[in-house]
N, C-alpha and C. Protein backbone atom coordinates (compact mmCIF):
# COMPACT_ATOMS: atom_id res chain seq x y z
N UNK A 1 99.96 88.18 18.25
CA UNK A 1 100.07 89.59 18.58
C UNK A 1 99.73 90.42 17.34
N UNK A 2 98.87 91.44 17.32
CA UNK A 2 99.03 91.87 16.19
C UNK A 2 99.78 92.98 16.08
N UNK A 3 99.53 93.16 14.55
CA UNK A 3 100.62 94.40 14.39
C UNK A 3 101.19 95.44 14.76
N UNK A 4 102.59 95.78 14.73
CA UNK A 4 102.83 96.66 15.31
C UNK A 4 103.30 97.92 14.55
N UNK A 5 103.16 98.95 14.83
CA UNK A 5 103.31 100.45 14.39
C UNK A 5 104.66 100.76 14.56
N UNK A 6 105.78 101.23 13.91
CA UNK A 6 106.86 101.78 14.52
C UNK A 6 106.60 102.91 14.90
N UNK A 7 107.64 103.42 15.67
CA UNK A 7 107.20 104.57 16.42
C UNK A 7 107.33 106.07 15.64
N UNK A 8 108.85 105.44 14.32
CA UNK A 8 108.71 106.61 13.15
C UNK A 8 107.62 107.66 12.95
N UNK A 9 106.49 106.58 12.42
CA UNK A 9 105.40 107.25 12.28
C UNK A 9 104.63 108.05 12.98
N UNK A 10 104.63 107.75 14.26
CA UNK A 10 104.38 108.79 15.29
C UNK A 10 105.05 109.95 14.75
N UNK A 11 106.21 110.20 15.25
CA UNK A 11 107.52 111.25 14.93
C UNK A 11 106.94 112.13 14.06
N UNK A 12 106.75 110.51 12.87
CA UNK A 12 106.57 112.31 11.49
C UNK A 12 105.09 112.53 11.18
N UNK A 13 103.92 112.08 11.65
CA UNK A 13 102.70 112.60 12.01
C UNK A 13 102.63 114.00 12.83
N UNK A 14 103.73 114.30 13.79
CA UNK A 14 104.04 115.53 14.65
C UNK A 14 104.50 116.12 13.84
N UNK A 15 106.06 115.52 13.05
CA UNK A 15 106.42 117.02 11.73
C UNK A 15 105.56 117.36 10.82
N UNK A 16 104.51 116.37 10.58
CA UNK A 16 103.47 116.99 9.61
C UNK A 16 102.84 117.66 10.09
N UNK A 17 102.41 117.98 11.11
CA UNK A 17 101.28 118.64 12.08
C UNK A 17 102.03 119.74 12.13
N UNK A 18 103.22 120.02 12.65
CA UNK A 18 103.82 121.39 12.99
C UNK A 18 102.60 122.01 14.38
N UNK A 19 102.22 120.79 14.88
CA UNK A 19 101.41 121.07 16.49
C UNK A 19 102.56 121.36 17.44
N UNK A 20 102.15 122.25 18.39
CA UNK A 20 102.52 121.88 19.87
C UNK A 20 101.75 121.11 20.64
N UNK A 21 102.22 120.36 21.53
CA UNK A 21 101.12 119.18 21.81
C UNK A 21 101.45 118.90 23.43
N UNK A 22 100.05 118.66 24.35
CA UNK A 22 100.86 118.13 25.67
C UNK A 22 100.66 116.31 25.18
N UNK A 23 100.88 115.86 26.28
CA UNK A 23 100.70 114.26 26.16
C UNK A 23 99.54 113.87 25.83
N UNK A 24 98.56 114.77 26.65
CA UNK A 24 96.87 114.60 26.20
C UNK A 24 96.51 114.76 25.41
N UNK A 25 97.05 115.83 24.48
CA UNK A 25 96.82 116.27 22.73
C UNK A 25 97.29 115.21 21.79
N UNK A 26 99.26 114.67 22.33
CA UNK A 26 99.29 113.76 21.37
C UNK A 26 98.90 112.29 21.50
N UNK A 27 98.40 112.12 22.59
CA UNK A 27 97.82 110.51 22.99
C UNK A 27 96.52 110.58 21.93
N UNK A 28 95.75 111.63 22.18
CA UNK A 28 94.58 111.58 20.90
C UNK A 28 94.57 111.65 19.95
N UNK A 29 95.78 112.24 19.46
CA UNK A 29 96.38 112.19 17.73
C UNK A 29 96.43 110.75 17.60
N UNK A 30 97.23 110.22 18.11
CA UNK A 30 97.31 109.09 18.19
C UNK A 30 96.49 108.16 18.14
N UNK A 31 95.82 108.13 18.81
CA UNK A 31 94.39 107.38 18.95
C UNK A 31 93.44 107.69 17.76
N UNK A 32 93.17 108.23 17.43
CA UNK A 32 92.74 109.03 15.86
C UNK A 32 93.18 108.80 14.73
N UNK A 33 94.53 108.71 14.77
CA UNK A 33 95.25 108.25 13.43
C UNK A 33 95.37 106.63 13.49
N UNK A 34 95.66 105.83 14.66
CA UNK A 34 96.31 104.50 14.43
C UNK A 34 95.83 103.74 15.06
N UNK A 35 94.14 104.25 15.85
CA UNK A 35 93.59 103.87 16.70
C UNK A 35 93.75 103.24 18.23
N UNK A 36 92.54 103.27 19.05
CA UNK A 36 93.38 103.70 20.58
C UNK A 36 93.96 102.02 20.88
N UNK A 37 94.00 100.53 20.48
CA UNK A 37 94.28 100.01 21.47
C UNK A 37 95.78 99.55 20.16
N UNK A 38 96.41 100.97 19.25
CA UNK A 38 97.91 100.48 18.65
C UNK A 38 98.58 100.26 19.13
N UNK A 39 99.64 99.37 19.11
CA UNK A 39 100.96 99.04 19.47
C UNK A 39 102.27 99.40 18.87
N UNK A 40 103.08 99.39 19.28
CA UNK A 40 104.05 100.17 18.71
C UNK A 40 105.66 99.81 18.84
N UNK A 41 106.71 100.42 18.22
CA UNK A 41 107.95 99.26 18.41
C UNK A 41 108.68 100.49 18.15
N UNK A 42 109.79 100.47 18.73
CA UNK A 42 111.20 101.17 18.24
C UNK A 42 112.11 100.50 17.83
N UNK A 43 113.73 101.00 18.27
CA UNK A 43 114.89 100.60 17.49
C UNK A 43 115.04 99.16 18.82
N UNK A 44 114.30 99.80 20.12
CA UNK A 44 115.19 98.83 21.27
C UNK A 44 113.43 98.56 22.17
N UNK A 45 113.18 98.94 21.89
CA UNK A 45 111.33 98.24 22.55
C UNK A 45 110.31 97.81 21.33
N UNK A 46 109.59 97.13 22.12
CA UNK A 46 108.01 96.65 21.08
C UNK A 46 107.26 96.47 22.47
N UNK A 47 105.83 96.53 21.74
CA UNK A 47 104.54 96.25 22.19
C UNK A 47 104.16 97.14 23.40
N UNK A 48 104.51 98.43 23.11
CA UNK A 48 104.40 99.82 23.72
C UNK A 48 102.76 100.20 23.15
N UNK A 49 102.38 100.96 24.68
CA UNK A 49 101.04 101.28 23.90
C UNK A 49 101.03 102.78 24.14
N UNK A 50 100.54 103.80 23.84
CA UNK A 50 100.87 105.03 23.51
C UNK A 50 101.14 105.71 24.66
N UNK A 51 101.28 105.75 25.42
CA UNK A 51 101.27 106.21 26.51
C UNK A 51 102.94 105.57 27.00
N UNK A 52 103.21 104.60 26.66
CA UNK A 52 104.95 104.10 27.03
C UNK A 52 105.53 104.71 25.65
N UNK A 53 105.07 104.71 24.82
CA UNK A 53 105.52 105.49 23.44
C UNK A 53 106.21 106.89 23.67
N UNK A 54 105.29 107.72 24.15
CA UNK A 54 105.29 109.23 24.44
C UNK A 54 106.53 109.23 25.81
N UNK A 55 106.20 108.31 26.77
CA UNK A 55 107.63 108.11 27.56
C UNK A 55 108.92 107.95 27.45
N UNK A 56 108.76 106.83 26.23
CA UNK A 56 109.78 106.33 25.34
C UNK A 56 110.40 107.82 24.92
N UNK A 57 109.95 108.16 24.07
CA UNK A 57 110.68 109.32 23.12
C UNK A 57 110.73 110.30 24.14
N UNK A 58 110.27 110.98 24.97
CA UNK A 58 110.45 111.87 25.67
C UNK A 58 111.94 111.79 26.65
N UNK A 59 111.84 110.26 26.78
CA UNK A 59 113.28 110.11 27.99
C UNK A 59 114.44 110.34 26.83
N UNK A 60 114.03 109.63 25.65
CA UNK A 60 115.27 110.23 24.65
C UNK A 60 115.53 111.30 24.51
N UNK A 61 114.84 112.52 24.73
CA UNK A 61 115.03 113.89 24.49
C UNK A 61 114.61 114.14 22.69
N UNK A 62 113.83 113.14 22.58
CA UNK A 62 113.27 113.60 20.91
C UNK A 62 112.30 114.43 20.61
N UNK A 63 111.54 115.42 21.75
CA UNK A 63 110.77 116.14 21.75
C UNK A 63 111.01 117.72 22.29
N UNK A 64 111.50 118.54 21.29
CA UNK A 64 111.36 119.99 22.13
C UNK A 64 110.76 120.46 22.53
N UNK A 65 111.11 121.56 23.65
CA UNK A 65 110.01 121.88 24.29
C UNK A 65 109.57 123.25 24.41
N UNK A 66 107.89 123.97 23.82
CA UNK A 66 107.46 124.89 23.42
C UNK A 66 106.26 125.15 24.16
N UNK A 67 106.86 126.64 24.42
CA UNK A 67 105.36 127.18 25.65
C UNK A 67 104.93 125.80 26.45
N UNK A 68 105.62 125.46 27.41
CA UNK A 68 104.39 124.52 27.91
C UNK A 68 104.08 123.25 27.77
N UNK A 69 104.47 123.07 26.33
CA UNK A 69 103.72 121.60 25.21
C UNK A 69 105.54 121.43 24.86
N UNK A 70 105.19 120.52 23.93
CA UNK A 70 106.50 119.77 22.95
C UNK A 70 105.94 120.05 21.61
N UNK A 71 107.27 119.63 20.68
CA UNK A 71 106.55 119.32 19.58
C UNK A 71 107.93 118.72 19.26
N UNK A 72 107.66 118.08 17.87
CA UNK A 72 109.05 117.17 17.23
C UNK A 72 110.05 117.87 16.45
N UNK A 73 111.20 117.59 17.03
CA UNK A 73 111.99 118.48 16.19
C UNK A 73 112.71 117.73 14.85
N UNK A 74 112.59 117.47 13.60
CA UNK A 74 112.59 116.57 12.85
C UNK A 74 113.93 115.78 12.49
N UNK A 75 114.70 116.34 12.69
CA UNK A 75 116.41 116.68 13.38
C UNK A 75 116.77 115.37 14.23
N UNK A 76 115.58 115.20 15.04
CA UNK A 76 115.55 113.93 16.36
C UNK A 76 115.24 112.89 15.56
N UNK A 77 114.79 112.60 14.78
CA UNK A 77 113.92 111.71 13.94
C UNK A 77 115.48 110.59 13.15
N UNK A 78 115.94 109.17 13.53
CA UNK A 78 116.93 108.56 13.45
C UNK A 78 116.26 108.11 11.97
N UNK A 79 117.64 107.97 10.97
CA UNK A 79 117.08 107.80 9.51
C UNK A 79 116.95 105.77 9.43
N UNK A 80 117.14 105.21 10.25
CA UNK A 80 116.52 103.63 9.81
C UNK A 80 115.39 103.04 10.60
N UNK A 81 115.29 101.95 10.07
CA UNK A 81 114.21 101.03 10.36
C UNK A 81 114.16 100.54 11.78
């Protein structure tokens, strides 16, 4: 399997951006930064591909929500590995 991305980095790619983003905006960030076929892992899943990622964090409520779009509120962002 190859490597996997934690999903951190997602997170703080959005606090760096200071974007509002729909799913379609950040699926292509995504795809752009970590390329489209990355995989990805949290605290309690792996081998998520961006699209279960953006599900993932969204059912957590780690994404506020602005005009319309989301964006990350950095606050949501859990401090370990």
């Amino acid at each position: 399997m190859p490597e996997q991305i934690h999903g951190h980095e997602v997170l703080e790619m959005m606090v760096e951006s200071g974007r509002v983003y729909t799913r379609d905006s950040l699926r292509a960030d995504i795809a752009e930064r970590f390329g489209e076929a990355a995989r990805f892992y949290t605290c309690s899943a792996e081998n998520l591909t961006a699209d279960e990622l953006i599900a993932f964090l969204q059912e957590r409520g780690k994404f506020a929500d602005v005009n319309g779009g989301f964006k990350m509120d950095a606050d949501e962002i859990c401090n370990h590995d």
